[in-house]
C-alpha atoms as a PDB file:
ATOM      1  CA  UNK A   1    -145.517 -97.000 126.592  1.00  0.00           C
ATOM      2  CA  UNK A   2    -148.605 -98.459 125.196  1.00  0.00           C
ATOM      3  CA  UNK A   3    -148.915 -96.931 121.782  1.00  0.00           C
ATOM      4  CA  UNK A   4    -151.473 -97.808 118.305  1.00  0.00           C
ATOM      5  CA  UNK A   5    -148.363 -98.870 116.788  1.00  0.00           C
ATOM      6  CA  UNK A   6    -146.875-102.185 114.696  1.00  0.00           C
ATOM      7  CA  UNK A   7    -145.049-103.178 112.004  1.00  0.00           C
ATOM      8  CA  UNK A   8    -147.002-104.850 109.244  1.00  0.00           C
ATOM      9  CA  UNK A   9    -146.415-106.878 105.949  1.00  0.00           C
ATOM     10  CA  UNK A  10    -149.355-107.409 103.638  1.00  0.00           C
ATOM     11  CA  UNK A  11    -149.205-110.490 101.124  1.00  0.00           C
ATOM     12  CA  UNK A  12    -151.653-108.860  99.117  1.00  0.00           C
ATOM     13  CA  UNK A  13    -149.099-106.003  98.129  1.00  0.00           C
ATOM     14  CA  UNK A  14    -146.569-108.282  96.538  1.00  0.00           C
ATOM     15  CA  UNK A  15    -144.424-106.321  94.013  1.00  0.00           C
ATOM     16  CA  UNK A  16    -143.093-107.996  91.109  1.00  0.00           C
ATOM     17  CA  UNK A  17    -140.153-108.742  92.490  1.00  0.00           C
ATOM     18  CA  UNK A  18    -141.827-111.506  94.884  1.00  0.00           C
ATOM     19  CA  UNK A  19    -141.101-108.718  98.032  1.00  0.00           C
ATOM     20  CA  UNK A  20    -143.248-106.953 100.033  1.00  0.00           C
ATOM     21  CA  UNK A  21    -142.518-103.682 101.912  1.00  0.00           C
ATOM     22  CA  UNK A  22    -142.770-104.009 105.483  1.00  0.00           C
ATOM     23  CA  UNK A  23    -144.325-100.644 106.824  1.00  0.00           C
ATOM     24  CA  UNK A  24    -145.157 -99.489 110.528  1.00  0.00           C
ATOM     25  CA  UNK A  25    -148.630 -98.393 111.016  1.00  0.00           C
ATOM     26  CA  UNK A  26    -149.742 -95.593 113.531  1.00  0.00           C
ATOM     27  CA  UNK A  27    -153.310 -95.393 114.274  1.00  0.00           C
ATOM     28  CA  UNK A  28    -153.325 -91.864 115.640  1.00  0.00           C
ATOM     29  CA  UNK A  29    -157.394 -91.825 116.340  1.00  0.00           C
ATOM     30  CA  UNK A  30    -160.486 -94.411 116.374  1.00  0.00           C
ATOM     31  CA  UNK A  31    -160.774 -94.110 112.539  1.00  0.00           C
ATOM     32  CA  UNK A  32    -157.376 -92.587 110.727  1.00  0.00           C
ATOM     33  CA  UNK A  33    -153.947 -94.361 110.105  1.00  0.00           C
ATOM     34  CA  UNK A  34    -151.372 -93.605 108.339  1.00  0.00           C
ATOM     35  CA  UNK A  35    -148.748 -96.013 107.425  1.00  0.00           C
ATOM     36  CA  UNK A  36    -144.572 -94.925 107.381  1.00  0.00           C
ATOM     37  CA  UNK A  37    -142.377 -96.805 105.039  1.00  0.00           C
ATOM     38  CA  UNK A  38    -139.403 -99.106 106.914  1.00  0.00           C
ATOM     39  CA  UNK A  39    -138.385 -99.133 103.448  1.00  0.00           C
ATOM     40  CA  UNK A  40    -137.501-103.093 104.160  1.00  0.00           C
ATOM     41  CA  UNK A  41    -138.525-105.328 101.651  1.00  0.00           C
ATOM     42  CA  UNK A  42    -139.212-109.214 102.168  1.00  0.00           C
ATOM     43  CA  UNK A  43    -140.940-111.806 100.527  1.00  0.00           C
ATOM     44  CA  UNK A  44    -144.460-111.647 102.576  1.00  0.00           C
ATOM     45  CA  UNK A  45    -143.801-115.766 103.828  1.00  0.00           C
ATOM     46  CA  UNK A  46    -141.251-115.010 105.963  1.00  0.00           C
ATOM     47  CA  UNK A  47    -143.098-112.519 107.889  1.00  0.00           C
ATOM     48  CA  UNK A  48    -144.095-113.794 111.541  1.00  0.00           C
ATOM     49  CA  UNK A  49    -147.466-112.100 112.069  1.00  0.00           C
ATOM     50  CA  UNK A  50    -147.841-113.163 115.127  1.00  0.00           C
ATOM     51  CA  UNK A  51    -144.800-111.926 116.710  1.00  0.00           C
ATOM     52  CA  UNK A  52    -144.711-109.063 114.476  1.00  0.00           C
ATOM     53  CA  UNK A  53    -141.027-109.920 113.638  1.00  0.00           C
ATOM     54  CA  UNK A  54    -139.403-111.355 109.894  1.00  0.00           C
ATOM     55  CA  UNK A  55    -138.354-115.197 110.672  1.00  0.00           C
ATOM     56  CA  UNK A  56    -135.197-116.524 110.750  1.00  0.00           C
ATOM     57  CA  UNK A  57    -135.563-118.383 107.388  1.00  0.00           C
ATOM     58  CA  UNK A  58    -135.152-115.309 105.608  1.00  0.00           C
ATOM     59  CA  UNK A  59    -132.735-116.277 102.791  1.00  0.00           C
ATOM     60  CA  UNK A  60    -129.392-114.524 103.164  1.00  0.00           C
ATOM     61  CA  UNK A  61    -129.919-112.635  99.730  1.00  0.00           C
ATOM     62  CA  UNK A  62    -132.598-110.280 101.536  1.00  0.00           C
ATOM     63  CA  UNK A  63    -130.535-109.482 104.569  1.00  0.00           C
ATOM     64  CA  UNK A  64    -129.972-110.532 108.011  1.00  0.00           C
ATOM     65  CA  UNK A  65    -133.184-111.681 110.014  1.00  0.00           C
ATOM     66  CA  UNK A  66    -131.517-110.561 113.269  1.00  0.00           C
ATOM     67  CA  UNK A  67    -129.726-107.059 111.853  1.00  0.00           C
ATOM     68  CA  UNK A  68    -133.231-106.093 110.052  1.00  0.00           C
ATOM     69  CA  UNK A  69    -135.286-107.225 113.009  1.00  0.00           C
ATOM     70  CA  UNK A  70    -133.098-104.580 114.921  1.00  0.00           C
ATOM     71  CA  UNK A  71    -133.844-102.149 112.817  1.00  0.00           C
ATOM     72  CA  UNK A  72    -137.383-102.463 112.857  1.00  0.00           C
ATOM     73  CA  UNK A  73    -136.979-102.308 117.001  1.00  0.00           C
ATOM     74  CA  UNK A  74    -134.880 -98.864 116.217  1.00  0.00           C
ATOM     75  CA  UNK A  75    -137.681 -97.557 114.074  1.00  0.00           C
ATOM     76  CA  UNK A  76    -140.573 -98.598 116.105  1.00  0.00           C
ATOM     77  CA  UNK A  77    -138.774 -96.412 119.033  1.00  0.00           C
ATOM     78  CA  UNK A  78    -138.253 -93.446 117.010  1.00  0.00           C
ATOM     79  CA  UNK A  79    -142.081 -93.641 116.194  1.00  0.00           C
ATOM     80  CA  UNK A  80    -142.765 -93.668 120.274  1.00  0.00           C
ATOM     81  CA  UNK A  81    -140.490 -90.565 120.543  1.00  0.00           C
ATOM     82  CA  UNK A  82    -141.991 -89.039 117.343  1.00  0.00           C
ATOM     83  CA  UNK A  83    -145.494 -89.323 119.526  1.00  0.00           C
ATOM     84  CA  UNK A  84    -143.736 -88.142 122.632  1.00  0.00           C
ATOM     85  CA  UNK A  85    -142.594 -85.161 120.981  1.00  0.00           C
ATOM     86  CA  UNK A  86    -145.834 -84.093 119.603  1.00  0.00           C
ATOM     87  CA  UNK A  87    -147.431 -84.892 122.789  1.00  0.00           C
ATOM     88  CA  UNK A  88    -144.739 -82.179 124.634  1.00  0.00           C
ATOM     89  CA  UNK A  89    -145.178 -79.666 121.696  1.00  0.00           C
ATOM     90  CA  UNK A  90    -149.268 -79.942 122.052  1.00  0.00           C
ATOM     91  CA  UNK A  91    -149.194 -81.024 117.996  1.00  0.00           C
ATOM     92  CA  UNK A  92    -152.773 -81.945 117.459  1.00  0.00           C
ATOM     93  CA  UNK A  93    -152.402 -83.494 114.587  1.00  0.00           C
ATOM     94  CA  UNK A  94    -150.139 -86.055 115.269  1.00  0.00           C
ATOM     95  CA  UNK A  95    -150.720 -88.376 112.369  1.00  0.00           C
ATOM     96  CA  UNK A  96    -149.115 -85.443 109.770  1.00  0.00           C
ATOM     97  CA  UNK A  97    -146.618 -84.698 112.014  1.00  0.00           C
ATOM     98  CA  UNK A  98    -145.306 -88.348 112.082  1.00  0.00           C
ATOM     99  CA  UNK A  99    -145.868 -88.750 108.438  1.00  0.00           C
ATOM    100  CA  UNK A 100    -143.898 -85.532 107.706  1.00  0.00           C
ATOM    101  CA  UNK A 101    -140.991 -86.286 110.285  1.00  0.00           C
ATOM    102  CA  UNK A 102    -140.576 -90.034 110.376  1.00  0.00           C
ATOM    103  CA  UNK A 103    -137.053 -91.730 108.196  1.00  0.00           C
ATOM    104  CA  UNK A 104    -135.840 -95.149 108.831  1.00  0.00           C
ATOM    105  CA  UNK A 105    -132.680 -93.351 109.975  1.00  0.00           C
ATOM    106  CA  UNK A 106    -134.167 -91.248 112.014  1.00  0.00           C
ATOM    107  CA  UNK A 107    -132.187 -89.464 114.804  1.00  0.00           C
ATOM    108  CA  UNK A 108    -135.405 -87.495 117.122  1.00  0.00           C
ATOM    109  CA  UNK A 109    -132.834 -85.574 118.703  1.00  0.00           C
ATOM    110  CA  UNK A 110    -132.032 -83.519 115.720  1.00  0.00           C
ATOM    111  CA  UNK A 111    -135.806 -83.707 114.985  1.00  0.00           C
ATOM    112  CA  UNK A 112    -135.843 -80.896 118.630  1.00  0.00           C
ATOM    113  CA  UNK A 113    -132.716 -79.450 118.351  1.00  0.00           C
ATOM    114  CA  UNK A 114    -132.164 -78.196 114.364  1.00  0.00           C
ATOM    115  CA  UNK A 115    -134.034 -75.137 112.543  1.00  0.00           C
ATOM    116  CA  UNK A 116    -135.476 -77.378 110.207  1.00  0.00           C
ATOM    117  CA  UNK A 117    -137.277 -79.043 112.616  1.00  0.00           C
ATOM    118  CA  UNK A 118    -139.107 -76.176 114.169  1.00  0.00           C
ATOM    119  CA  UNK A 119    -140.585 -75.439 110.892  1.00  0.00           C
ATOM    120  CA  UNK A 120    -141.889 -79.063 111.041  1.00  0.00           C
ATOM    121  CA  UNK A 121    -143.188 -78.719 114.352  1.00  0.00           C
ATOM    122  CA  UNK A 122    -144.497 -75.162 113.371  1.00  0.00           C
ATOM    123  CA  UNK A 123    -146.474 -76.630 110.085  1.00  0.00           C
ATOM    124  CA  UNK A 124    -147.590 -79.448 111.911  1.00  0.00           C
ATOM    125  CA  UNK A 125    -149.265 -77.188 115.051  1.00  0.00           C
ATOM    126  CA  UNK A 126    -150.447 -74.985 112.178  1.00  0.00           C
ATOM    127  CA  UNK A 127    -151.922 -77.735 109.556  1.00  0.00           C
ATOM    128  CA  UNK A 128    -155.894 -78.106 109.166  1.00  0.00           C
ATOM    129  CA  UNK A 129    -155.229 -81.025 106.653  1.00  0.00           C
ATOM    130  CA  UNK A 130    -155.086 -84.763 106.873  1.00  0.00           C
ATOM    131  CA  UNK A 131    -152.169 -86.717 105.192  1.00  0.00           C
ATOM    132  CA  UNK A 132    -154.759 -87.764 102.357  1.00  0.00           C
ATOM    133  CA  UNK A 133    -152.341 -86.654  99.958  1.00  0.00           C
ATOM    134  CA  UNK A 134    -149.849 -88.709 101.883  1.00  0.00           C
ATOM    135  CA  UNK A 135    -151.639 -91.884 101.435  1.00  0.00           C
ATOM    136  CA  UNK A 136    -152.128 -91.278  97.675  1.00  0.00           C
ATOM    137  CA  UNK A 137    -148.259 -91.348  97.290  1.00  0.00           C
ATOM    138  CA  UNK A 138    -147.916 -94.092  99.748  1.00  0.00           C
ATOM    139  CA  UNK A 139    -150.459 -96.089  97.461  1.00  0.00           C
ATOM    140  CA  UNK A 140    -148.791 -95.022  94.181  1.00  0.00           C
ATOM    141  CA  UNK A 141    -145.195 -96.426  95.484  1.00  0.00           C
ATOM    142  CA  UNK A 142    -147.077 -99.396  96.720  1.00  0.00           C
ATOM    143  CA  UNK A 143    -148.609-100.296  93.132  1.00  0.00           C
ATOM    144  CA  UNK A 144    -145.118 -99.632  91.354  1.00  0.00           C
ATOM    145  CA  UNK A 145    -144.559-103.266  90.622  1.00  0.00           C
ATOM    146  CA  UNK A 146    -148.033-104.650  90.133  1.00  0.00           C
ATOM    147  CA  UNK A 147    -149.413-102.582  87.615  1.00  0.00           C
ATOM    148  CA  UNK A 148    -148.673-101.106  84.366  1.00  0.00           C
ATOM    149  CA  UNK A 149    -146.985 -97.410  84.047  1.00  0.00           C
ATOM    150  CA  UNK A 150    -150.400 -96.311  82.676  1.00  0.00           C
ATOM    151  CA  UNK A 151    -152.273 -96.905  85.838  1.00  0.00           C
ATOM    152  CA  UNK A 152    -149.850 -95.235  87.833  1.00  0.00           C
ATOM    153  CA  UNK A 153    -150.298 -92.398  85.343  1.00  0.00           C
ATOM    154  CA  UNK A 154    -153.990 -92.451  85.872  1.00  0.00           C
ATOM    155  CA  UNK A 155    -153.042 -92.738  90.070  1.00  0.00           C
ATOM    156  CA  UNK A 156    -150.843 -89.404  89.728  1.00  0.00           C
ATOM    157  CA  UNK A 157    -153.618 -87.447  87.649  1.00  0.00           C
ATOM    158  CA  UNK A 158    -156.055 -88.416  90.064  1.00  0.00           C
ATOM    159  CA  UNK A 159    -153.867 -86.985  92.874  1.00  0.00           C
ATOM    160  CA  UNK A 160    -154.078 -83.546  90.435  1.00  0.00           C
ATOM    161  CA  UNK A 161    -157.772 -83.485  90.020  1.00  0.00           C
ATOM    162  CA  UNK A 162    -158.204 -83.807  93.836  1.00  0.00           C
ATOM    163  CA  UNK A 163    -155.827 -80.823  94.738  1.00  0.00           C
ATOM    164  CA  UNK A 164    -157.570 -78.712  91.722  1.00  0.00           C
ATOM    165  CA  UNK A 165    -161.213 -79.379  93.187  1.00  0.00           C
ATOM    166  CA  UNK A 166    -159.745 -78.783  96.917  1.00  0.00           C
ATOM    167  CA  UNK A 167    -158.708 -75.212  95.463  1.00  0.00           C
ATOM    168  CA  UNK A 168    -161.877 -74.534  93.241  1.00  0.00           C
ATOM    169  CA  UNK A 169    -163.700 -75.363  96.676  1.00  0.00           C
ATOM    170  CA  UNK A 170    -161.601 -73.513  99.010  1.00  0.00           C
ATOM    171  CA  UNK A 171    -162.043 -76.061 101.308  1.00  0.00           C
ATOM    172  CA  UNK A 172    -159.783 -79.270 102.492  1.00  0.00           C
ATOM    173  CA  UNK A 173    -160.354 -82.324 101.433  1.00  0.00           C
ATOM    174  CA  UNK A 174    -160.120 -85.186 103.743  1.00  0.00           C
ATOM    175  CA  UNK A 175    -161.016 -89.054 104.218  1.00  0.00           C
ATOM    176  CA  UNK A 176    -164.408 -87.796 105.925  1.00  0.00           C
ATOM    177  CA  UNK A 177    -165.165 -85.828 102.792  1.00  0.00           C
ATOM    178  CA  UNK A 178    -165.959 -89.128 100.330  1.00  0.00           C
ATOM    179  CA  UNK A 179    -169.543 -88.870 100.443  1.00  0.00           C
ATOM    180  CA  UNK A 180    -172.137 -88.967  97.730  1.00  0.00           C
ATOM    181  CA  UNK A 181    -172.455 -85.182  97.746  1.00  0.00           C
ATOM    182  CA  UNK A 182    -168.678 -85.136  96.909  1.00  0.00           C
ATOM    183  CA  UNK A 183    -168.702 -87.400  94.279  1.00  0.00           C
ATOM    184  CA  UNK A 184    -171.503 -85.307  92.624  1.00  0.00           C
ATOM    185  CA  UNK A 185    -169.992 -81.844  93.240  1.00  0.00           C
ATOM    186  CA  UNK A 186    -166.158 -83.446  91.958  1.00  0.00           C
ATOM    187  CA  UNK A 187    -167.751 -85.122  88.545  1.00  0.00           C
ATOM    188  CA  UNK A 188    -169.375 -81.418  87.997  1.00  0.00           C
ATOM    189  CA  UNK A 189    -166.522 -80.057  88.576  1.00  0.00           C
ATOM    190  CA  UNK A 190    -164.052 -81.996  86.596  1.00  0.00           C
ATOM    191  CA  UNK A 191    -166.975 -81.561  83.503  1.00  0.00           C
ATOM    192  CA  UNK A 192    -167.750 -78.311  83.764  1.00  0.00           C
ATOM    193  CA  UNK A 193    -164.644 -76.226  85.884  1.00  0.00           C
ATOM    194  CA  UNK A 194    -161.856 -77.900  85.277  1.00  0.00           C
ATOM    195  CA  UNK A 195    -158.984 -76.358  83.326  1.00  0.00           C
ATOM    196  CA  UNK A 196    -156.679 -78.748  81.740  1.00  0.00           C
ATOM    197  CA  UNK A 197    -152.681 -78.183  82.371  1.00  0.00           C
ATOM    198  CA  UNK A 198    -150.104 -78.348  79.991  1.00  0.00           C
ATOM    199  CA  UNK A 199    -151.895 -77.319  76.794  1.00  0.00           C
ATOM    200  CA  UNK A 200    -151.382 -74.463  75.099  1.00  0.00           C
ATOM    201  CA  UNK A 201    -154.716 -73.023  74.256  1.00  0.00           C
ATOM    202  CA  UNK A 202    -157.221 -73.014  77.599  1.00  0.00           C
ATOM    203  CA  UNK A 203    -159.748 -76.412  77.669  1.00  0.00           C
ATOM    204  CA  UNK A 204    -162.459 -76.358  79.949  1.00  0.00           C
ATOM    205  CA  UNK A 205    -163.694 -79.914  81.374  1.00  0.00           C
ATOM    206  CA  UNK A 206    -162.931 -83.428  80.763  1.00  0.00           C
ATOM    207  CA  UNK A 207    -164.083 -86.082  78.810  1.00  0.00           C
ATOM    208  CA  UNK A 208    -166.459 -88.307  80.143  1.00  0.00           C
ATOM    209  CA  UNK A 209    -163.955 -91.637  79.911  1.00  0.00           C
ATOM    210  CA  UNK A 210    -161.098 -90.028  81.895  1.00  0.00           C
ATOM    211  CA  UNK A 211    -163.543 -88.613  84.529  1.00  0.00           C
ATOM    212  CA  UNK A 212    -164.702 -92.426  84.840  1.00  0.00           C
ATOM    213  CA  UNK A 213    -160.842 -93.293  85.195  1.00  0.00           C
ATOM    214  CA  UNK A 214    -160.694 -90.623  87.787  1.00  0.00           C
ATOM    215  CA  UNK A 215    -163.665 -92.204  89.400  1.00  0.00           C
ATOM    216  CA  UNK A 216    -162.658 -95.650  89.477  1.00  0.00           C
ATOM    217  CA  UNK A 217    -159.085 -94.884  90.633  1.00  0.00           C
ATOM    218  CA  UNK A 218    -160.713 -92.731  93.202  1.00  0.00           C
ATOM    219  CA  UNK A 219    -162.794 -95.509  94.235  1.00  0.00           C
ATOM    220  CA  UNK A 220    -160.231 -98.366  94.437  1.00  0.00           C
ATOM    221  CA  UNK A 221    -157.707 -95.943  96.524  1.00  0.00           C
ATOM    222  CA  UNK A 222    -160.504 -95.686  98.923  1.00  0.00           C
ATOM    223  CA  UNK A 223    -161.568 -99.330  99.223  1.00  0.00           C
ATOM    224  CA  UNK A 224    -157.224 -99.950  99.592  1.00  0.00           C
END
């Protein structure tokens, strides 16, 4: 089975531990990816891009090159069967579905056969939403190690001011919404409608330095 599937290892998202994670990215349509966590972590040099596969210089201290490139076979099946599945159940969107169901210990056969899976399958048939959200906590764990706790801070509130304007809109927000019009409409918004959580009397709107934050953090989550 020919599927948008592979294991990748970006250099560029070196932690500061000298490791990268290695992660297996689905491209479930023309324009939308989402990535799943292998939760292996390597230092980028030893990953063989062009064979998709960790070499066999791998010092000893970060596991076995063989026993992890077996895992990463393991995982790249349950993906396939992941994608089977949702085919069989008519899931449309696949991409959540994955996201939601996929572990590096996966077994798919519990994933048809246990109660908590057909309320996976059930809120995956059922969802309207991308895995935007997703990505935003796949981007947070990926910056853990490369910069400071106050940027992750400003990551997290950014993830908050999204899901308050996606309520105050009563409408989803998704990759296709970035557009100048949404910019606009989300500065007004976090200016003029947003309540503030966590303080004890009720404030209204934001100061115009964290909206910028908001902005930028918005901005460099996009261009990631």
């Amino acid at each position: 089975m020919l599927l948008p599937i592979k294991p990748i290892c970006d250099p560029k998202k070196t932690r500061r531990d000298g490791t990268s994670l290695i992660y297996i990215q689905y491209c479930f349509s023309a324009a939308n990816r989402t990535l799943l966590n292998t939760e292996i972590a390597i230092p980028a040099k030893y990953w063989i891009s062009k064979n998709l596969s960790i070499s066999k210089n791998l010092p000893p201290e970060f596991g076995h090159f063989d026993a992890l490139n077996e895992k990463l076979k393991q995982m790249l099946r349950s993906v396939e069967d992941l994608i089977s599945l949702a085919d069989k159940q008519g899931i449309a969107e696949k991409g959540t579905f994955v996201k939601q169901s996929f572990k590096p210990n996966l077994d798919v056969t519990t994933l048809e056969n246990n109660t908590a899976a057909v309320e996976v399958l059930t809120r995956a048939k059922s969802s309207k939403a991308n895995d935007l959200y997703d990505q935003i906590d796949d981007f947070i764990l990926s910056k853990h190690k490369k910069v400071s706790k106050a940027t992750i801070a400003i990551f997290k509130i950014l993830k908050e001011h999204l899901q308050a304007f996606e309520v105050y809109r009563k409408k989803p927000i998704t990759f296709s919404s970035f557009d100048y019009s949404f910019y606009e409409a989300f500065i007004d918004f976090l200016t003029f409608e947003y309540i503030q959580p966590r303080t004890k009397e009720k404030i209204v709107g934001l100061k115009l330095n964290t909206i910028g934050k908001t902005i930028k953090k918005l901005r460099a989550f996009i261009k990631d």
